[in-house]
PDB file of N, CA and C in Angstrom:
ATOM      1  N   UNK A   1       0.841  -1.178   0.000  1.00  0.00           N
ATOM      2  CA  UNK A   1       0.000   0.000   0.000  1.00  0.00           C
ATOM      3  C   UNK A   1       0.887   1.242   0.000  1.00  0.00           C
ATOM      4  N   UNK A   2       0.734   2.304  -0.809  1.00  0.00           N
ATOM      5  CA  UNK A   2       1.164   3.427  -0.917  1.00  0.00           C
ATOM      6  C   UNK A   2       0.974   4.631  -0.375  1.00  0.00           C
ATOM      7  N   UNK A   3       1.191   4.696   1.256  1.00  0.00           N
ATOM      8  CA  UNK A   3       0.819   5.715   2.425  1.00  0.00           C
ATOM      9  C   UNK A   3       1.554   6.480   2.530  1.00  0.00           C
ATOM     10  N   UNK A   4       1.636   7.549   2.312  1.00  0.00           N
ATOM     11  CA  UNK A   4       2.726   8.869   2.900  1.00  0.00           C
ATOM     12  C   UNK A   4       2.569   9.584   3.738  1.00  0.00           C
ATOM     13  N   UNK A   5       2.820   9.956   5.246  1.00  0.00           N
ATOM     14  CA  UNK A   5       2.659  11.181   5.885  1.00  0.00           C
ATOM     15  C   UNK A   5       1.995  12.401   5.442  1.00  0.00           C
ATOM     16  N   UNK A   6       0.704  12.479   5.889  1.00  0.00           N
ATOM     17  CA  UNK A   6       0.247  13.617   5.495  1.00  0.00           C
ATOM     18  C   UNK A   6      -1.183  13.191   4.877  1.00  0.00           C
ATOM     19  N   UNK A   7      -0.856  12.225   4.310  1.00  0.00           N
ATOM     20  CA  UNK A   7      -2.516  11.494   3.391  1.00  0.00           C
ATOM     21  C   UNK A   7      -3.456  11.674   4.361  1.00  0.00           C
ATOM     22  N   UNK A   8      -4.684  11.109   3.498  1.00  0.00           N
ATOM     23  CA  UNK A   8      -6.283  11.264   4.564  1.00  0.00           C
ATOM     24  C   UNK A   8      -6.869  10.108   4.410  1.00  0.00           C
ATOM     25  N   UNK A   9      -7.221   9.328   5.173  1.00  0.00           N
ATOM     26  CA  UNK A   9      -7.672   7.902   4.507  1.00  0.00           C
ATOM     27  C   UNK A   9      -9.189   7.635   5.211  1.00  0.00           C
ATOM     28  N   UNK A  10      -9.814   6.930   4.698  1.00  0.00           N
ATOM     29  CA  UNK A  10     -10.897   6.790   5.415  1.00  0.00           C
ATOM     30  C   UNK A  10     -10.663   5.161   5.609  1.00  0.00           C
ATOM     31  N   UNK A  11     -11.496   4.850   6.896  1.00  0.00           N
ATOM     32  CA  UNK A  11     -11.562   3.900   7.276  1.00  0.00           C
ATOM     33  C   UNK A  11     -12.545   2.821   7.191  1.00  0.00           C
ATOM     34  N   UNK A  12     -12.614   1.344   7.479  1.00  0.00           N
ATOM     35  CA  UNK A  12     -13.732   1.170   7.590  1.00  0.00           C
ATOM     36  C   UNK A  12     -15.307   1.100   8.584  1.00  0.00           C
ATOM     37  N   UNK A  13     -13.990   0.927   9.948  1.00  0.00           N
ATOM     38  CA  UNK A  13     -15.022   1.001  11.597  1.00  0.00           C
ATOM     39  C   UNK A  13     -14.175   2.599  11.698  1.00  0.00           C
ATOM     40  N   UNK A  14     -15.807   3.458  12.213  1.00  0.00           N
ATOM     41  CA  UNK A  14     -15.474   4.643  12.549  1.00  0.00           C
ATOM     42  C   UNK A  14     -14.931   4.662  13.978  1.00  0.00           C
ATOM     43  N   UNK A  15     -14.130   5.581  14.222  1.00  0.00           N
ATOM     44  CA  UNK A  15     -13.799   6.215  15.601  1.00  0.00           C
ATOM     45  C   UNK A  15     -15.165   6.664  16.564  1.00  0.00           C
ATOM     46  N   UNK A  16     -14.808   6.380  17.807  1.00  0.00           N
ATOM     47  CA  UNK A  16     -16.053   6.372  18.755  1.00  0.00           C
ATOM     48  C   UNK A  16     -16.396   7.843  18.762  1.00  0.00           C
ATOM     49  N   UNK A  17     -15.700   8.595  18.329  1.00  0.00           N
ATOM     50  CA  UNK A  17     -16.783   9.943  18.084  1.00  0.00           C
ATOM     51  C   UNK A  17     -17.582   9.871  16.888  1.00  0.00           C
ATOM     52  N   UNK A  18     -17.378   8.919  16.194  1.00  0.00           N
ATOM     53  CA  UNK A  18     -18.164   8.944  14.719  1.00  0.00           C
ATOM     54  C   UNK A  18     -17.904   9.076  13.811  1.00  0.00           C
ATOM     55  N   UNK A  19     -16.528   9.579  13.449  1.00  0.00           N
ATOM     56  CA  UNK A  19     -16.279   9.996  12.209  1.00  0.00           C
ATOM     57  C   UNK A  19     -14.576   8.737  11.673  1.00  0.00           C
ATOM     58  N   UNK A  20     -14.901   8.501  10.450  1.00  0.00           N
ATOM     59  CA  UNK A  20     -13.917   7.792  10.026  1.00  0.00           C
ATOM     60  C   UNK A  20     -12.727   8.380   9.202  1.00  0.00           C
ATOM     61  N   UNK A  21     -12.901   9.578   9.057  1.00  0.00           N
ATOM     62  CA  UNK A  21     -11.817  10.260   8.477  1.00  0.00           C
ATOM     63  C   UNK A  21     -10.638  10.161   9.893  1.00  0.00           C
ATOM     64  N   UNK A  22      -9.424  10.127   8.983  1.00  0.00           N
ATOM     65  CA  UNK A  22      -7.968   9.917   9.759  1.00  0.00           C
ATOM     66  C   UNK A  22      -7.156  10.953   8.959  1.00  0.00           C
ATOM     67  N   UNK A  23      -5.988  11.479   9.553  1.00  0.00           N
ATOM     68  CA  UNK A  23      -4.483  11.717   9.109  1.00  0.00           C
ATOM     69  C   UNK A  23      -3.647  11.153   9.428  1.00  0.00           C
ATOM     70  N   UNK A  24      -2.799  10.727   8.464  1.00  0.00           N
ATOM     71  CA  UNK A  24      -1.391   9.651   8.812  1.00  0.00           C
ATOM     72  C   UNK A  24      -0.215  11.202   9.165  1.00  0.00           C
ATOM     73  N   UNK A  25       0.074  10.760  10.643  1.00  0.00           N
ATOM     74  CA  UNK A  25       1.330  11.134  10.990  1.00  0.00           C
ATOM     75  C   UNK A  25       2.435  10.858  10.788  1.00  0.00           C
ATOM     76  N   UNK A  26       2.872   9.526  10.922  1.00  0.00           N
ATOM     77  CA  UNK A  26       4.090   9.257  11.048  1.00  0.00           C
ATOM     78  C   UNK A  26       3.628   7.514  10.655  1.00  0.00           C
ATOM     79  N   UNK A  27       4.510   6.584   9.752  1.00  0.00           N
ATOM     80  CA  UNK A  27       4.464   5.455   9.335  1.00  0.00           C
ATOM     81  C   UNK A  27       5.753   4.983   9.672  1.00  0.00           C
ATOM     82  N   UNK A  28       5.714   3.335   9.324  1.00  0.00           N
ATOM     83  CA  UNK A  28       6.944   2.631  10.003  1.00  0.00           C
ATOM     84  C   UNK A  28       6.607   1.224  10.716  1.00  0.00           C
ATOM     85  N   UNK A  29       6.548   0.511  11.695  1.00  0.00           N
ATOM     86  CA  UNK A  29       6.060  -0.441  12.066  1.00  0.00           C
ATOM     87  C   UNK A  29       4.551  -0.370  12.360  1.00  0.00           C
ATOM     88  N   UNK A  30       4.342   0.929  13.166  1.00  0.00           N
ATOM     89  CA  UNK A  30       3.379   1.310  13.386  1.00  0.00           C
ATOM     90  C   UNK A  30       2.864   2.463  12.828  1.00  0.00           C
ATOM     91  N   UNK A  31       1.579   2.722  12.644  1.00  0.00           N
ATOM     92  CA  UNK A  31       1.251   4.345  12.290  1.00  0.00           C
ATOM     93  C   UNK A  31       0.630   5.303  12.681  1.00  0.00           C
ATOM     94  N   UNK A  32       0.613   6.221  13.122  1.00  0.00           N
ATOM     95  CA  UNK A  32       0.059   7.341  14.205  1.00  0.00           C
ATOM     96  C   UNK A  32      -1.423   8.114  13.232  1.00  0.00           C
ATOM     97  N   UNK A  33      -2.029   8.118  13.541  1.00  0.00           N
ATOM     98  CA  UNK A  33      -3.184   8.524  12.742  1.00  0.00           C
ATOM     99  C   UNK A  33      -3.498   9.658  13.924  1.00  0.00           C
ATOM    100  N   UNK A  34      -4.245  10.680  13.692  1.00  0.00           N
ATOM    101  CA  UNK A  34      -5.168  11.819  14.120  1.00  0.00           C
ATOM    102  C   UNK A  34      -6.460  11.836  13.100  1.00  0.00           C
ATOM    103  N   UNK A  35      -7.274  11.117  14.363  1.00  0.00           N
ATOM    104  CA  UNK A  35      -8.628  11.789  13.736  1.00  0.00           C
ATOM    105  C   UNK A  35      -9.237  13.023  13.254  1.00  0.00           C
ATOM    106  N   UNK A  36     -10.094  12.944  12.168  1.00  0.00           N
ATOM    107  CA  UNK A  36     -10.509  14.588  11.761  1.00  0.00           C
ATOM    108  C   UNK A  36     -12.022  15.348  12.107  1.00  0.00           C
ATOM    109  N   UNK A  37     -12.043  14.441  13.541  1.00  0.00           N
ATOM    110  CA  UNK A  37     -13.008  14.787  14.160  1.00  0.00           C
ATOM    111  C   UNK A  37     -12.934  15.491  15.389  1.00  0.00           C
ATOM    112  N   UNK A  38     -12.418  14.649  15.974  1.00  0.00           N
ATOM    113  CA  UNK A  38     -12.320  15.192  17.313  1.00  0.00           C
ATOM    114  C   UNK A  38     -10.593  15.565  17.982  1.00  0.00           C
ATOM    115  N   UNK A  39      -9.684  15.290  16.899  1.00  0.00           N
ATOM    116  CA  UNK A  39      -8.315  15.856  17.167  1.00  0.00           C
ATOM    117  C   UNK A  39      -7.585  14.171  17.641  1.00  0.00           C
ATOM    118  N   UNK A  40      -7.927  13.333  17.835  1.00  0.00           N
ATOM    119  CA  UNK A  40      -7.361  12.554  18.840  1.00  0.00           C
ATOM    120  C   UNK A  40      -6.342  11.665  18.611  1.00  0.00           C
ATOM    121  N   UNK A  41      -5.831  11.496  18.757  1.00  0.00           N
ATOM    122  CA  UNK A  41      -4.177  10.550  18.290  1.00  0.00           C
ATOM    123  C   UNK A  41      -4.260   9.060  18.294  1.00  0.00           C
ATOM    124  N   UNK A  42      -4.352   8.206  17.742  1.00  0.00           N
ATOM    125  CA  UNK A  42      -3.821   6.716  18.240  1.00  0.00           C
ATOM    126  C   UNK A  42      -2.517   6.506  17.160  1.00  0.00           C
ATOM    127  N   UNK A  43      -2.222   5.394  17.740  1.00  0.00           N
ATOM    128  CA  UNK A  43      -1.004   4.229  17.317  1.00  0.00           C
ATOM    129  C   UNK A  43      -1.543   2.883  17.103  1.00  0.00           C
ATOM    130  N   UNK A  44      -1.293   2.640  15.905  1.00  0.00           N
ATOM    131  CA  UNK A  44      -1.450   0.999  15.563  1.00  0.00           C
ATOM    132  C   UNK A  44      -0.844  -0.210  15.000  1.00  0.00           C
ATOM    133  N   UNK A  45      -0.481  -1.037  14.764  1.00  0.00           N
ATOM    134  CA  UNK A  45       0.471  -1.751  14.003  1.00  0.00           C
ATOM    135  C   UNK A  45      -0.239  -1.759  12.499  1.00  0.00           C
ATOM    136  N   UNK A  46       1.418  -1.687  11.946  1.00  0.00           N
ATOM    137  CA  UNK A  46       0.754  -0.963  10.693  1.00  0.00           C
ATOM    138  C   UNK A  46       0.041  -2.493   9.856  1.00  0.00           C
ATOM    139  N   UNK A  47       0.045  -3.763  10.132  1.00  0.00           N
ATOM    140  CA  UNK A  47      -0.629  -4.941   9.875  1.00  0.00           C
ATOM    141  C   UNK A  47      -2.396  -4.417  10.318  1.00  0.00           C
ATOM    142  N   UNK A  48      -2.809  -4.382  11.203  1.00  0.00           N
ATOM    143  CA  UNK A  48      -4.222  -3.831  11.381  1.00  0.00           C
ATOM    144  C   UNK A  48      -4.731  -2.427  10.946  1.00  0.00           C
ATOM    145  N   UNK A  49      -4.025  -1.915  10.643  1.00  0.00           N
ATOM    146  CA  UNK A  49      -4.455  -0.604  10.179  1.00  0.00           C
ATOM    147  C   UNK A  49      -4.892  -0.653   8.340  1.00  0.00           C
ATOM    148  N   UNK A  50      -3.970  -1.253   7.690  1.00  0.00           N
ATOM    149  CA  UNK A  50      -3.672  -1.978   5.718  1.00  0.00           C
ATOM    150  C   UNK A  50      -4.812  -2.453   5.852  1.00  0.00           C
ATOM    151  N   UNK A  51      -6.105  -3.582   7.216  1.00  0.00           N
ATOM    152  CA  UNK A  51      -6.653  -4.351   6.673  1.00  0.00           C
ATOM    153  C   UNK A  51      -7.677  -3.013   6.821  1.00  0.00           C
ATOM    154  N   UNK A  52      -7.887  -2.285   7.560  1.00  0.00           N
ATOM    155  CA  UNK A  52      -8.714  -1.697   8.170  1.00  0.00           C
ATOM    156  C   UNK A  52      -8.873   0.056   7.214  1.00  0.00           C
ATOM    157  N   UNK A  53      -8.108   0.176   5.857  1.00  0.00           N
ATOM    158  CA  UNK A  53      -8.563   1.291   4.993  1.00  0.00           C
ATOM    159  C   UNK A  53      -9.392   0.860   4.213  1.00  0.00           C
ATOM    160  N   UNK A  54     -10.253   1.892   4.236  1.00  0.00           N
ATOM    161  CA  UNK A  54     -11.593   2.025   3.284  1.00  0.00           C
ATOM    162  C   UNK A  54     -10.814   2.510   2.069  1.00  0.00           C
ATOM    163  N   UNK A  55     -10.292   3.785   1.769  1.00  0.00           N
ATOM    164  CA  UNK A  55      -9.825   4.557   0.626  1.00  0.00           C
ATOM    165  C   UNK A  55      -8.939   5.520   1.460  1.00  0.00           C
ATOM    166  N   UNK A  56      -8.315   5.936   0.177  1.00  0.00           N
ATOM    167  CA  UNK A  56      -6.857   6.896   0.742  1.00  0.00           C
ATOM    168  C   UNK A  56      -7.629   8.694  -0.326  1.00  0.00           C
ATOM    169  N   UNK A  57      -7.285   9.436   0.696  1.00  0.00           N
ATOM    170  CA  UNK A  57      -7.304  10.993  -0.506  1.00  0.00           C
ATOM    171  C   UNK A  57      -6.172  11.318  -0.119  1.00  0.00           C
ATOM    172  N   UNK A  58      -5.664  11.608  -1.337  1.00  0.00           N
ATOM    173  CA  UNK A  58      -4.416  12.185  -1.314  1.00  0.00           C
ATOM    174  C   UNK A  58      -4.412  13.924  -1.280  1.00  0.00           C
TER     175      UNK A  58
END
């Protein structure tokens, strides 16, 4: 998959505020996403995250 820092991806299970839009922070084993809802940060291994994109906007 072709992810760069900075992309917008949507997901397929939304974030518990509701909204499935993300920003990729930082990639690598893991990848830091900020939601574009409510500001909020997680970390995930980047194996569950590949299964878990809906679509990428670049």
């Amino acid at each position: 998959m072709d992810i760069k820092v900075g992309d917008k991806i949507i997901m397929k299970k939304p974030h518990p505020c509701g909204d499935n839009r993300f920003t990729v922070l930082r990639i690598g084993m893991d990848f830091k996403l900020r939601c574009m809802g409510c500001g909020h940060e997680i970390m995930a291994p980047r194996s569950k995250i590949e299964k878990r994109i809906k679509s990428i906007i670049v």
